[in-house]
Protein backbone atom coordinates (compact mmCIF):
# COMPACT_ATOMS: atom_id res chain seq x y z
CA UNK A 1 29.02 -39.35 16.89
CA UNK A 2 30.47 -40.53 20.17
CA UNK A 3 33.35 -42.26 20.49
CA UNK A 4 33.33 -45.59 22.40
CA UNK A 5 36.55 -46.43 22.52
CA UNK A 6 37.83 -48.93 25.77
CA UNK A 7 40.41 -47.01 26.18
CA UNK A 8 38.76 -43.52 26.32
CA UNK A 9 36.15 -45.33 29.03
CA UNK A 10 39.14 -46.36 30.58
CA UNK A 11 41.08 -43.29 30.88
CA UNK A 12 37.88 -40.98 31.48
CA UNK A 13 36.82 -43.92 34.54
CA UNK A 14 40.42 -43.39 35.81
CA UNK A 15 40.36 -39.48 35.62
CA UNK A 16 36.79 -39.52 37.29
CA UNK A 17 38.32 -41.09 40.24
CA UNK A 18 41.42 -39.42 40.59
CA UNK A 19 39.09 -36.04 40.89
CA UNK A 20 37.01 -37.77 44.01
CA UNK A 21 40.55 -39.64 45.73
CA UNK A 22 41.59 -35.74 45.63
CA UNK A 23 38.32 -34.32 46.78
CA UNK A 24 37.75 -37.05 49.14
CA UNK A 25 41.24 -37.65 50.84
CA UNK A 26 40.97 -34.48 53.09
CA UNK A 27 37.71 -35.55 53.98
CA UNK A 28 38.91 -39.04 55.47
CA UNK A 29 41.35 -37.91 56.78
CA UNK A 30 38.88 -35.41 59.14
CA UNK A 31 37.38 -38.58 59.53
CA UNK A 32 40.07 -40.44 60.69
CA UNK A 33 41.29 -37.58 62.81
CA UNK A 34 37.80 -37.47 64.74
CA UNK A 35 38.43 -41.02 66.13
CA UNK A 36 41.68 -40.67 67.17
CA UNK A 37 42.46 -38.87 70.56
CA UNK A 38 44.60 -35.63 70.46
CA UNK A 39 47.93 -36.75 71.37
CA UNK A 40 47.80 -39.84 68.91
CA UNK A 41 46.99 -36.67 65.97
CA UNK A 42 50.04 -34.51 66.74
CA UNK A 43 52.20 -37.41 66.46
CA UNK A 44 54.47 -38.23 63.39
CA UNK A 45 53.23 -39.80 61.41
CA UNK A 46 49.59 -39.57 61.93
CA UNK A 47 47.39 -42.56 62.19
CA UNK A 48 45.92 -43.33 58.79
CA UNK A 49 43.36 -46.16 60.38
CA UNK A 50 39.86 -44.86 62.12
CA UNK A 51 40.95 -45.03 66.18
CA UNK A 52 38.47 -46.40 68.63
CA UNK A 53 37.66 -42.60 70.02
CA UNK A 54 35.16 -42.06 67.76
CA UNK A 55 32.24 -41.57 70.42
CA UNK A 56 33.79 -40.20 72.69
CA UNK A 57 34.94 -37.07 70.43
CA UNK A 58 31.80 -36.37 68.64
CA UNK A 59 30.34 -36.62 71.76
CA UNK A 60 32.88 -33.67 73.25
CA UNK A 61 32.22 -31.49 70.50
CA UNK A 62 28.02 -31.96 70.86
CA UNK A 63 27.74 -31.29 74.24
CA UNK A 64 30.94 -28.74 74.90
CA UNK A 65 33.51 -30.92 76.84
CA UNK A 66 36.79 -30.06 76.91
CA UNK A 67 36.78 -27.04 74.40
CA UNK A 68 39.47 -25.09 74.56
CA UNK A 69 39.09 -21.90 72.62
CA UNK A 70 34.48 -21.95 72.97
CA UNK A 71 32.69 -23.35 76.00
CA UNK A 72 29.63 -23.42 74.04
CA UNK A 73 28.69 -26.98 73.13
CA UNK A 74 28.66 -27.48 68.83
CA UNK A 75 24.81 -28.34 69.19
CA UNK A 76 23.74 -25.22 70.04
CA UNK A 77 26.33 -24.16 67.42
CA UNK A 78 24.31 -25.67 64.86
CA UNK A 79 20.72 -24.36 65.72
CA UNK A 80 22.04 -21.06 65.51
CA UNK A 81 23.19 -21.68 62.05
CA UNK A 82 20.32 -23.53 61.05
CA UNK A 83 18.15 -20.90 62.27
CA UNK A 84 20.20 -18.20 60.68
CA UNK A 85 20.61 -20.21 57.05
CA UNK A 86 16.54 -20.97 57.43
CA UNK A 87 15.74 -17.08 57.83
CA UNK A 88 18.25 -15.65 55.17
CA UNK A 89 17.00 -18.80 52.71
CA UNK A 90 13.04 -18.11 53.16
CA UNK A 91 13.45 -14.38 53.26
CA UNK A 92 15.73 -14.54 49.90
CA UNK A 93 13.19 -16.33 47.89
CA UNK A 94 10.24 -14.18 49.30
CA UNK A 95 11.26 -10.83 49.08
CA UNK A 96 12.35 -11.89 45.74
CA UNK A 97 9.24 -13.58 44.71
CA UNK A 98 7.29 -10.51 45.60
CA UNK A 99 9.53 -7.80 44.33
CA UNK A 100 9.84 -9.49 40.77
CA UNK A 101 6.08 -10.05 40.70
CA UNK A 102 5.69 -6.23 41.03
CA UNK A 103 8.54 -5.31 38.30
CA UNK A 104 6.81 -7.67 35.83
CA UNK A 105 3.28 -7.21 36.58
CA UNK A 106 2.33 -4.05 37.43
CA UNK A 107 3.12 -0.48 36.40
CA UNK A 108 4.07 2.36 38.30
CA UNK A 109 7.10 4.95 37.70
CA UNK A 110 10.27 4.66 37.55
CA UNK A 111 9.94 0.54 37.61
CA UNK A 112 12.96 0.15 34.97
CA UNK A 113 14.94 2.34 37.18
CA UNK A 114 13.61 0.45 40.52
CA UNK A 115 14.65 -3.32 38.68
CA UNK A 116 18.12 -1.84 37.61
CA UNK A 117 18.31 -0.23 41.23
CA UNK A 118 18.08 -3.53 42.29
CA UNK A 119 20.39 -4.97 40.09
CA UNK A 120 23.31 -2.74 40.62
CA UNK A 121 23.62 -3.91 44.33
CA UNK A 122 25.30 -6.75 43.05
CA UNK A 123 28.09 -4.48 42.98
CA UNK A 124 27.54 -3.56 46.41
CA UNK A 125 28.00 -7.56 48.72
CA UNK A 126 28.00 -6.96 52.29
CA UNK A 127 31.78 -7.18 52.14
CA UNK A 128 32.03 -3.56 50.38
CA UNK A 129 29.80 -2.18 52.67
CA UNK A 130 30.45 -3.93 55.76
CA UNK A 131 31.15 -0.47 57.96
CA UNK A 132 27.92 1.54 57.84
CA UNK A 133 26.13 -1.99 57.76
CA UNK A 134 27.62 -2.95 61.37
CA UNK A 135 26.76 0.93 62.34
CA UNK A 136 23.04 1.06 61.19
CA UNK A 137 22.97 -2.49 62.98
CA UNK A 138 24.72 -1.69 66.25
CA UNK A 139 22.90 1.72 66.21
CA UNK A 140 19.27 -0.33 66.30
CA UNK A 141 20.52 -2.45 69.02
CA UNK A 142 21.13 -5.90 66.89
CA UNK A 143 24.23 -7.18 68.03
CA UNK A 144 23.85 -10.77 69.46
CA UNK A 145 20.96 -11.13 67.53
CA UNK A 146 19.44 -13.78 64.76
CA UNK A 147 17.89 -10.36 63.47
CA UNK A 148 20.98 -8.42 63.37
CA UNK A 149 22.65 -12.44 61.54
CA UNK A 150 20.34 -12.36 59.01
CA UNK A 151 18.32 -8.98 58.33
CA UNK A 152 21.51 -7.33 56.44
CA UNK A 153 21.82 -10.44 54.59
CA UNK A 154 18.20 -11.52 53.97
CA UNK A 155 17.73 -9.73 50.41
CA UNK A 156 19.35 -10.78 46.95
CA UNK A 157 19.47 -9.39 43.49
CA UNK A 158 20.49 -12.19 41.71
CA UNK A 159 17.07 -14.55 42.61
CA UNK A 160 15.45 -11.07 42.04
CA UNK A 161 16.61 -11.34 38.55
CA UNK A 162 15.73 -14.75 38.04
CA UNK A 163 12.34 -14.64 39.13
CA UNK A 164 12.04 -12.08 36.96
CA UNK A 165 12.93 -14.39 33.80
CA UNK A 166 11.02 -17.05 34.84
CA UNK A 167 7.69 -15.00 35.24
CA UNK A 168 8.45 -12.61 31.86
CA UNK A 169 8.39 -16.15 30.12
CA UNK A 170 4.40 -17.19 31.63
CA UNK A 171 2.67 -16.90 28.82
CA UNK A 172 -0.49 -13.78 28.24
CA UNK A 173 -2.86 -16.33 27.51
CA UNK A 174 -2.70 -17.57 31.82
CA UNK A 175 -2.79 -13.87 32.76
CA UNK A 176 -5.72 -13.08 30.75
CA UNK A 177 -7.61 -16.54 31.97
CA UNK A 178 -6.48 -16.03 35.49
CA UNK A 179 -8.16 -12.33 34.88
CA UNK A 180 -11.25 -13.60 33.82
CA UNK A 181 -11.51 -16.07 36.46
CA UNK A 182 -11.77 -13.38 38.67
CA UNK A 183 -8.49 -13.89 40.33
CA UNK A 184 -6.69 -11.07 41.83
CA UNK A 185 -3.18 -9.97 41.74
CA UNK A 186 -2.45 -11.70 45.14
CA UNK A 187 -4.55 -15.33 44.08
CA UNK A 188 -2.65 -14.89 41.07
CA UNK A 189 0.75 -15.16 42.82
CA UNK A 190 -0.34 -17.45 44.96
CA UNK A 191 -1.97 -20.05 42.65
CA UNK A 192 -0.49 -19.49 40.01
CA UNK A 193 2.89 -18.63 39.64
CA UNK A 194 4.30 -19.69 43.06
CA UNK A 195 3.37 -23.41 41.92
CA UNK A 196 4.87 -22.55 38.73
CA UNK A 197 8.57 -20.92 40.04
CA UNK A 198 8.68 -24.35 42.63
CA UNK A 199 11.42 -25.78 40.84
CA UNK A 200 13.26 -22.28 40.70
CA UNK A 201 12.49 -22.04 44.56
CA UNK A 202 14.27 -25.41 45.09
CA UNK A 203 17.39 -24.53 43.45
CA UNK A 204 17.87 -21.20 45.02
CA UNK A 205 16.64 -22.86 48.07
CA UNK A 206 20.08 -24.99 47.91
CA UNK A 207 21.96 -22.17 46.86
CA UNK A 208 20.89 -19.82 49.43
CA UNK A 209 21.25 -22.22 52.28
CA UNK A 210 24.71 -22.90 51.84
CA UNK A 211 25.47 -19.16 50.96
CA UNK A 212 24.04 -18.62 54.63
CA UNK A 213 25.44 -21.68 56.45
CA UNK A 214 28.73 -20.68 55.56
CA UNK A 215 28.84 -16.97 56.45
CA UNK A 216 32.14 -15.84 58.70
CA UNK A 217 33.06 -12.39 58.11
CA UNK A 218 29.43 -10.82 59.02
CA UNK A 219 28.70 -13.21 61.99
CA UNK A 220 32.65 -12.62 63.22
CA UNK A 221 31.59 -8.84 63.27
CA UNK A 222 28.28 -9.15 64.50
CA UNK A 223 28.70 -11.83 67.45
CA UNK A 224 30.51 -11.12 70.92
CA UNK A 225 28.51 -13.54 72.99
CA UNK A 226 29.55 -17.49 72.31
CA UNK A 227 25.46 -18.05 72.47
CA UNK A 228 25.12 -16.74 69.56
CA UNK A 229 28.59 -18.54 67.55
CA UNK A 230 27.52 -20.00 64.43
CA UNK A 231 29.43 -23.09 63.83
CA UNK A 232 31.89 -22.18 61.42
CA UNK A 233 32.96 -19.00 64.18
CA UNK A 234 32.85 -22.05 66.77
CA UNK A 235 35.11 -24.09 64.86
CA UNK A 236 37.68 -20.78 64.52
CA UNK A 237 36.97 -20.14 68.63
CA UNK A 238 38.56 -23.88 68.81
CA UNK A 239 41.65 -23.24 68.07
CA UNK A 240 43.10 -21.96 70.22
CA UNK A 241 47.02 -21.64 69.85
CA UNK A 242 49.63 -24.22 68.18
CA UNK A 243 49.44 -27.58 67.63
CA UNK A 244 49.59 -29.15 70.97
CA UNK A 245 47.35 -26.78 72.83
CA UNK A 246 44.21 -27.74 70.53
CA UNK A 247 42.07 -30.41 70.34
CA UNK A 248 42.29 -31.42 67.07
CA UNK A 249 39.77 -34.28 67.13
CA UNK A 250 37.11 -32.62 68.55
CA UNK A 251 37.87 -29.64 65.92
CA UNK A 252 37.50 -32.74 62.89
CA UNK A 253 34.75 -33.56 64.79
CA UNK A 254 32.88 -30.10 64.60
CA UNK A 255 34.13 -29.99 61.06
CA UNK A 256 32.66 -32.86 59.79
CA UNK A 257 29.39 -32.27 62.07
CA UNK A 258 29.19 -28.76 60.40
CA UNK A 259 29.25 -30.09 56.79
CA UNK A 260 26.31 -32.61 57.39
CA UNK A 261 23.47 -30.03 56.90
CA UNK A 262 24.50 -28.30 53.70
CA UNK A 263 25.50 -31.79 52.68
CA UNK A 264 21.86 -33.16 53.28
CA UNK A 265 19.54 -30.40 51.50
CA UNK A 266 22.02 -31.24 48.54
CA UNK A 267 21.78 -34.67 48.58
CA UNK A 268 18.06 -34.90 49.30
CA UNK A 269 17.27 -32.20 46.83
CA UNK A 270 19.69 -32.45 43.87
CA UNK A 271 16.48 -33.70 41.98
CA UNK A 272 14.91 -30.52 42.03
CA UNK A 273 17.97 -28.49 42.45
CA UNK A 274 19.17 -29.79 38.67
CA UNK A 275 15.53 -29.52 37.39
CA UNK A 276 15.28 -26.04 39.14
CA UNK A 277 18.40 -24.82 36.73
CA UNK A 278 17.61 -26.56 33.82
CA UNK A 279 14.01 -25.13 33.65
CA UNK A 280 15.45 -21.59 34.37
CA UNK A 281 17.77 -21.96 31.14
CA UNK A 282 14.89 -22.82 29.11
């Protein structure tokens, strides 16, 4: 039985929001920081109050004006990662999808060996082999290149595995009436267990799109052109030397610009995101 003590509510209250004042403090003060201009930032000590600069910053950082370290405005900055978390995301969940549809459902040789295969490259992140990766990728002409972003990066063991769970636990019964129905392998997938996995999708969905927004070592290898900067490589390019040769407010700016994305497919689908991992413990 729980207990309901005051005081415990009152102390667990007052530890909850000591844990989001420690979280959130850096946060304001990137706020605080983006409406301020850069001389008031470097100063001692720095201005805890918003500033009235706040337009005038975020609109330096969106359309490239005054950036010391990347002439490329932080809107196009953001496509490119969009685009590059998008492809990485959908090509995650449907190479997976597919590949742990074949390992469960139909049988061919060696398919133990071809599912453990698979799940040994967890071993093997792009970090560990980052060399031949950049050669087989320069050799094929992908520098500079949402292909050459995302294809290295684009397949995953560990949804691989998951799908594979989920679809080892649909019951015989739906494979046998499916069968009868005269559905095929692919109208099986498709109407069957993709509807099925949707909650799974959604939670690797979130998962995957952060795990691709935030990418730095592979797009700091792969890009040499600033058209094709993600904006967490922009936000690096900004910074250019010590503290009074950067623009700190339009860097807060980027900063906070670059967190609204991941922030919003969290927010809008923590729902299904919870859901998605409860149903895959089950």
């Amino acid at each position: 039985m729980v207990d309901r003590s005051p005081w415990l509510t009152l102390l667990s209250h007052a530890v909850m929001v000591l844990g989001v004042a420690v979280v959130a403090f850096p946060l304001y003060l990137a706020l605080v920081a983006s409406t301020h201009s850069a001389a008031d930032i470097v100063q001692a000590p720095m201005p805890l109050l918003p500033g009235r600069e706040m337009a005038a910053n975020y609109q330096a950082a969106l359309f490239g004006a005054g950036q010391l370290g990347s002439h490329t405005n932080v809107a196009h900055m953001l496509w490119v990662s969009f685009v590059t978390a998008m492809v990485i995301t959908v090509g995650k969940i449907a190479i997976s999808l597919l590949s742990a549809f074949a390992i469960v459902y139909f049988r061919f040789p060696f398919k133990m060996l071809c599912f453990w295969a698979i799940f040994l490259t967890l071993m093997l992140p792009v970090e560990v082999r980052i060399l031949p990766t950049y050669k087989v990728v320069a050799d094929l002409g992908l520098l500079n290149t949402y292909g050459g972003l995302t294809l290295p990066l684009i397949a995953s063991a560990t949804a691989t595995f998951l799908f594979r769970q989920f679809f080892l636990s649909v019951p015989d019964e739906l494979v046998e009436a499916a069968r009868m129905d005269g559905a095929g392998p692919l109208r099986f997938f498709r109407d069957v267990l993709v509807p099925l996995s949707q909650t799974s999708i959604a939670a690797l969905f979130v998962i995957q799109f952060i795990y691709g927004w935030n990418q730095y070592l592979w797009p700091l290898l792969m890009t040499t052109s600033e058209d094709m900067y993600p904006v967490v490589i922009g936000i690096k390019r900004m910074i250019a030397g010590g503290d009074a040769a950067n623009e700190w407010n339009v860097v807060m700016a980027t900063a906070l610009l670059a967190m609204l994305p991941p922030t919003l497919v969290v927010v809008l689908m923590q729902k299904w995101f919870v859901k998605g991992l409860v149903d895959t413990e089950k």
